[in-house]
C-alpha atoms as a PDB file:
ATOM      1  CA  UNK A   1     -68.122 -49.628 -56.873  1.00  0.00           C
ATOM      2  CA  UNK A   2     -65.971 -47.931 -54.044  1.00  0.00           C
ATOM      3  CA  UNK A   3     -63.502 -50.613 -54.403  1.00  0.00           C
ATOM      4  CA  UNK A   4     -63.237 -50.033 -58.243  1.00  0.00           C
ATOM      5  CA  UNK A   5     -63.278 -46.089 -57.912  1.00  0.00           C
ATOM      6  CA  UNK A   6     -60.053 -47.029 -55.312  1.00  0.00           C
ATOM      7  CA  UNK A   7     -58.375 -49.046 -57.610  1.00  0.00           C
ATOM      8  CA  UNK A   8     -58.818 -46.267 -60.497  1.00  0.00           C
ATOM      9  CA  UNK A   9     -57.639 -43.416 -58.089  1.00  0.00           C
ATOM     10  CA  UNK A  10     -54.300 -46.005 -57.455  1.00  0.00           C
ATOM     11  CA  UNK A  11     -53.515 -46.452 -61.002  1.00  0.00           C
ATOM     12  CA  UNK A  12     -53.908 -43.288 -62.174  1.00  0.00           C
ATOM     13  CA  UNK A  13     -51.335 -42.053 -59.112  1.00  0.00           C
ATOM     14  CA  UNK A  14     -49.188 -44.635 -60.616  1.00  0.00           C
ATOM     15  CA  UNK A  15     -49.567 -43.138 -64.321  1.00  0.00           C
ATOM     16  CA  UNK A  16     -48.731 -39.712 -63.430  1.00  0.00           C
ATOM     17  CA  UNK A  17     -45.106 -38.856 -63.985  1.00  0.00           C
ATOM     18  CA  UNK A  18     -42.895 -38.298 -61.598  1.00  0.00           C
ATOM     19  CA  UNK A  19     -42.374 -34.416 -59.661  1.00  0.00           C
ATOM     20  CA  UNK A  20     -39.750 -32.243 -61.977  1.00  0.00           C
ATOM     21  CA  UNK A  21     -36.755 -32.219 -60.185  1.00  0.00           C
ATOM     22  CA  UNK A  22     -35.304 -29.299 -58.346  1.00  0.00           C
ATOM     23  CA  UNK A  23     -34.033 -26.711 -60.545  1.00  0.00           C
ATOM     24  CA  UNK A  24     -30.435 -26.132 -59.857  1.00  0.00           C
ATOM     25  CA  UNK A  25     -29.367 -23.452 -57.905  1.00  0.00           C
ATOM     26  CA  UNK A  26     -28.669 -20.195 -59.622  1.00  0.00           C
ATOM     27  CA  UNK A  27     -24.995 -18.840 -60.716  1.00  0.00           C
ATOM     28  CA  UNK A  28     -24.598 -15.526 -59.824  1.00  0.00           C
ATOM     29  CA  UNK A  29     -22.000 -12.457 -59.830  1.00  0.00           C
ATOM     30  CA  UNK A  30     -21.803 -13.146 -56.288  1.00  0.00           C
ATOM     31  CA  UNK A  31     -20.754 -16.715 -56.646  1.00  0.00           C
ATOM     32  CA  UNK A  32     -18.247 -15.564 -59.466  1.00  0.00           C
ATOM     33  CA  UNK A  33     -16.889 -13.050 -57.328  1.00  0.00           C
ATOM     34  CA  UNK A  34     -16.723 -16.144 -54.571  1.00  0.00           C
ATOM     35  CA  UNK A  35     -14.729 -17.983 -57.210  1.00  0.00           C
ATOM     36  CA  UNK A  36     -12.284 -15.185 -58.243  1.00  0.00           C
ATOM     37  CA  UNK A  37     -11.258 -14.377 -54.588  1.00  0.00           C
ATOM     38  CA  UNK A  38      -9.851 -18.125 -54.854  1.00  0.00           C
ATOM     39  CA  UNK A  39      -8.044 -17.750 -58.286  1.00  0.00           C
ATOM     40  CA  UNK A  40      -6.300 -15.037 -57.043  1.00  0.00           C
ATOM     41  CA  UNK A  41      -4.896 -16.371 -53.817  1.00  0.00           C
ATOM     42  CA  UNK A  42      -4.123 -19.877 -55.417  1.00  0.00           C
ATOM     43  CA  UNK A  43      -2.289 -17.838 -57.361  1.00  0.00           C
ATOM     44  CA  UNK A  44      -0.409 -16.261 -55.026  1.00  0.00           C
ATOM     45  CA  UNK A  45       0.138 -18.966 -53.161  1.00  0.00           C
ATOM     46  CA  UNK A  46       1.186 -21.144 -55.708  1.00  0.00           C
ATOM     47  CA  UNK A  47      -1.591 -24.019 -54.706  1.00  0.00           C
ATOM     48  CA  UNK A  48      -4.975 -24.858 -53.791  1.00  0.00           C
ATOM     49  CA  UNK A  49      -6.003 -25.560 -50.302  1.00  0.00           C
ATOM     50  CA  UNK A  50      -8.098 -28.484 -51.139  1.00  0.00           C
ATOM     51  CA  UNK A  51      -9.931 -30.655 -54.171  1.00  0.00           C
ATOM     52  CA  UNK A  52     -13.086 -28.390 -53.729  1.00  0.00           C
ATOM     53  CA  UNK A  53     -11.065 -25.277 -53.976  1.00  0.00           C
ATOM     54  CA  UNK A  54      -9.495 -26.502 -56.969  1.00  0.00           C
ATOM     55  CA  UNK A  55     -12.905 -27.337 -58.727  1.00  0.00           C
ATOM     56  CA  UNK A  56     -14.400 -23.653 -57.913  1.00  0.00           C
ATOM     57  CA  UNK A  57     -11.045 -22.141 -59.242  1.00  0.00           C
ATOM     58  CA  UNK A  58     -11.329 -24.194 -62.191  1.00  0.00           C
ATOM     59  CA  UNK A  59     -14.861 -23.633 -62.870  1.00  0.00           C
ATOM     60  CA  UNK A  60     -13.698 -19.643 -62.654  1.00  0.00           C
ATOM     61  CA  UNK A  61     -11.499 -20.505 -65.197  1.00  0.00           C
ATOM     62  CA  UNK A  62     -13.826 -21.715 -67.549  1.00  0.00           C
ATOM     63  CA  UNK A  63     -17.025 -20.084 -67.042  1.00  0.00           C
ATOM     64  CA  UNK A  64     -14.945 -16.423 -67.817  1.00  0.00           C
ATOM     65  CA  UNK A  65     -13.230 -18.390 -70.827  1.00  0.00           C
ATOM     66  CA  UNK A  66     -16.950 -19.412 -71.965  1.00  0.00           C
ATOM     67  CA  UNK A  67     -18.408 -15.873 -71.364  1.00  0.00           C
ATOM     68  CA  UNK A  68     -15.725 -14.236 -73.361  1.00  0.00           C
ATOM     69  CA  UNK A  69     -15.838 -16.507 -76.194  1.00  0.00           C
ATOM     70  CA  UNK A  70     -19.564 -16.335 -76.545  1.00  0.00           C
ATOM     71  CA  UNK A  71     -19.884 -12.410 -76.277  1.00  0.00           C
ATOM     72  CA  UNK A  72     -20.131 -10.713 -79.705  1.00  0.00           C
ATOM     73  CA  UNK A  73     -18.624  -7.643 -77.709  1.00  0.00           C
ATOM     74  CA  UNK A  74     -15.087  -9.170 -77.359  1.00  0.00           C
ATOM     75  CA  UNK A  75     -12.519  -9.863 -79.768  1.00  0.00           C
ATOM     76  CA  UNK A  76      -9.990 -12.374 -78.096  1.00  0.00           C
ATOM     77  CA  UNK A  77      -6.593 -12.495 -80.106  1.00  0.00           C
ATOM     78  CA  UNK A  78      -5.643 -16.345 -80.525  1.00  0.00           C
ATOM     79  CA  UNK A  79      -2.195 -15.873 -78.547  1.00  0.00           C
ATOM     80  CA  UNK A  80      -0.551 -17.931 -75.284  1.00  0.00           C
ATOM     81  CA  UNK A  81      -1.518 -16.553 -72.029  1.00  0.00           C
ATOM     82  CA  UNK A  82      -5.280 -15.142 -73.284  1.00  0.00           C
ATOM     83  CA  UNK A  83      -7.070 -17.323 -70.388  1.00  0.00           C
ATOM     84  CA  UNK A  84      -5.233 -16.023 -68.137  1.00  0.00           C
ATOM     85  CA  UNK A  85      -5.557 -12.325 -68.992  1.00  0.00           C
ATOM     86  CA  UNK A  86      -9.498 -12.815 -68.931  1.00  0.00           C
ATOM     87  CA  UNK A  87      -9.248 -14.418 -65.245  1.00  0.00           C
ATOM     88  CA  UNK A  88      -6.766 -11.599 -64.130  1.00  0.00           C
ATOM     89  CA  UNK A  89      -8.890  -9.244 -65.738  1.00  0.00           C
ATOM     90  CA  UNK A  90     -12.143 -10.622 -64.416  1.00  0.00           C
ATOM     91  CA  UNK A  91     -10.792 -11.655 -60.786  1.00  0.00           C
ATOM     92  CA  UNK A  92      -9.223  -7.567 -60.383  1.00  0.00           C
ATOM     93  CA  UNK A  93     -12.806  -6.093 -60.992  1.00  0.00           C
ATOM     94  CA  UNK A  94     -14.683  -7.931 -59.396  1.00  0.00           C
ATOM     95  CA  UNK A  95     -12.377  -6.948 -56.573  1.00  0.00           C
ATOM     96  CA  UNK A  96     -13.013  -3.535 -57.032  1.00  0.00           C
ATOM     97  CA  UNK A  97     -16.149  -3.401 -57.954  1.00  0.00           C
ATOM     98  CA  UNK A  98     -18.185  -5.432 -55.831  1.00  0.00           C
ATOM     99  CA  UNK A  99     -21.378  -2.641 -56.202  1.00  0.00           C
ATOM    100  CA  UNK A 100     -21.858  -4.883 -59.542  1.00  0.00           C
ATOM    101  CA  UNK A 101     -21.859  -8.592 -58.024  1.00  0.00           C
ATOM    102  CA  UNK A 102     -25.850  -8.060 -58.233  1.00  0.00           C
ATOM    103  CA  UNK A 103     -25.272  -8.578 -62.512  1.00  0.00           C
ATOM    104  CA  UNK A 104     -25.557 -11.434 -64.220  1.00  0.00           C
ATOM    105  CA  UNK A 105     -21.954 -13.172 -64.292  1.00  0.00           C
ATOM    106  CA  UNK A 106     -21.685 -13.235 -68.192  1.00  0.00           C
ATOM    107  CA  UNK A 107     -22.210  -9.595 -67.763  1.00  0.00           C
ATOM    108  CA  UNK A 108     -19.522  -9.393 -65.377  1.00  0.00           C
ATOM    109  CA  UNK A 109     -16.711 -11.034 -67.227  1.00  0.00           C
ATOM    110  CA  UNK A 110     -17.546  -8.693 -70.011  1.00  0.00           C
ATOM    111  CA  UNK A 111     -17.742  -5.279 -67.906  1.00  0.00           C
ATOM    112  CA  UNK A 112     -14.008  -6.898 -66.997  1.00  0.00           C
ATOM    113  CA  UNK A 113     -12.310  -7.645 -69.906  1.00  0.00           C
ATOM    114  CA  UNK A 114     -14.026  -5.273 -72.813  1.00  0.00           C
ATOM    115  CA  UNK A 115     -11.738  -2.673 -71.529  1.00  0.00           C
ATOM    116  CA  UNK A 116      -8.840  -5.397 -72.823  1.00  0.00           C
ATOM    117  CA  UNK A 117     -10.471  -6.816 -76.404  1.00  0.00           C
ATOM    118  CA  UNK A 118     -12.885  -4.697 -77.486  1.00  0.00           C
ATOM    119  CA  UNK A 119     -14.778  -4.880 -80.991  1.00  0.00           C
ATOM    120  CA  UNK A 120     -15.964  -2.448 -83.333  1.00  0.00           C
ATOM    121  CA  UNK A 121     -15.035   1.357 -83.156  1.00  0.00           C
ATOM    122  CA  UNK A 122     -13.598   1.022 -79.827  1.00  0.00           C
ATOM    123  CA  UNK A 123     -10.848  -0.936 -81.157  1.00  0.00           C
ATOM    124  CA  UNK A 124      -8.442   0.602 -82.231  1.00  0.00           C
ATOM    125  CA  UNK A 125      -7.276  -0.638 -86.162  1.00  0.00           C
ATOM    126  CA  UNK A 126      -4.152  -0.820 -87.365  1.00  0.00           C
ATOM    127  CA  UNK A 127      -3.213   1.120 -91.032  1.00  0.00           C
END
């Protein structure tokens, strides 16, 4: 009996499924504001230091591109240069604002480029 109440114990160890996995680490404003510092001096300086460098200013790039695209508060014109704009815009206040990093980084990009494309009444419509 002890041997069979073993083997039970064993297989049903074997049946359970695995531990979840480790939930990613959070983004936050602080890491966007990490990732802006570095857009702005690779721009200045013309280049990247290194491969990871490049991947965190590229990530920048697209996570404020994502964020403006998916906000209902924005309305991005369909003209050359709009990425940039966004990361300019996003990059300069999180510079000068870094009271906010504690926000959510969608939040963020918004706070930094609303001023730029607004919607709605704050837009101002042509006759």
């Amino acid at each position: 009996m002890k041997t069979s109440l073993t083997v039970l114990c064993a297989l049903l160890a074997l049946a359970a499924p695995p531990p979840a996995p480790a939930a990613p680490p959070k983004f936050t404003g602080n890491d966007l504001a990490r990732m802006a510092a570095l857009y702005e001096r690779s721009r200045q300086q013309g280049h990247y230091l290194n491969e990871q460098e490049e991947r965190q200013v590229n990530y920048f790039i697209g996570y404020v591109e994502g964020a403006a695209l998916g906000s209902r508060e924005l309305c991005l014109p369909s003209t050359p240069g709009v990425r940039e704009q966004l990361c300019t815009a996003t990059a300069t206040y999180l510079r000068q604002n870094p009271g906010n990093w504690r926000l959510a980084p969608d939040a963020l990009v918004i706070k930094a480029v609303e001023p730029l494309f607004p919607c709605g009444k704050k837009r101002a419509r042509k006759p």
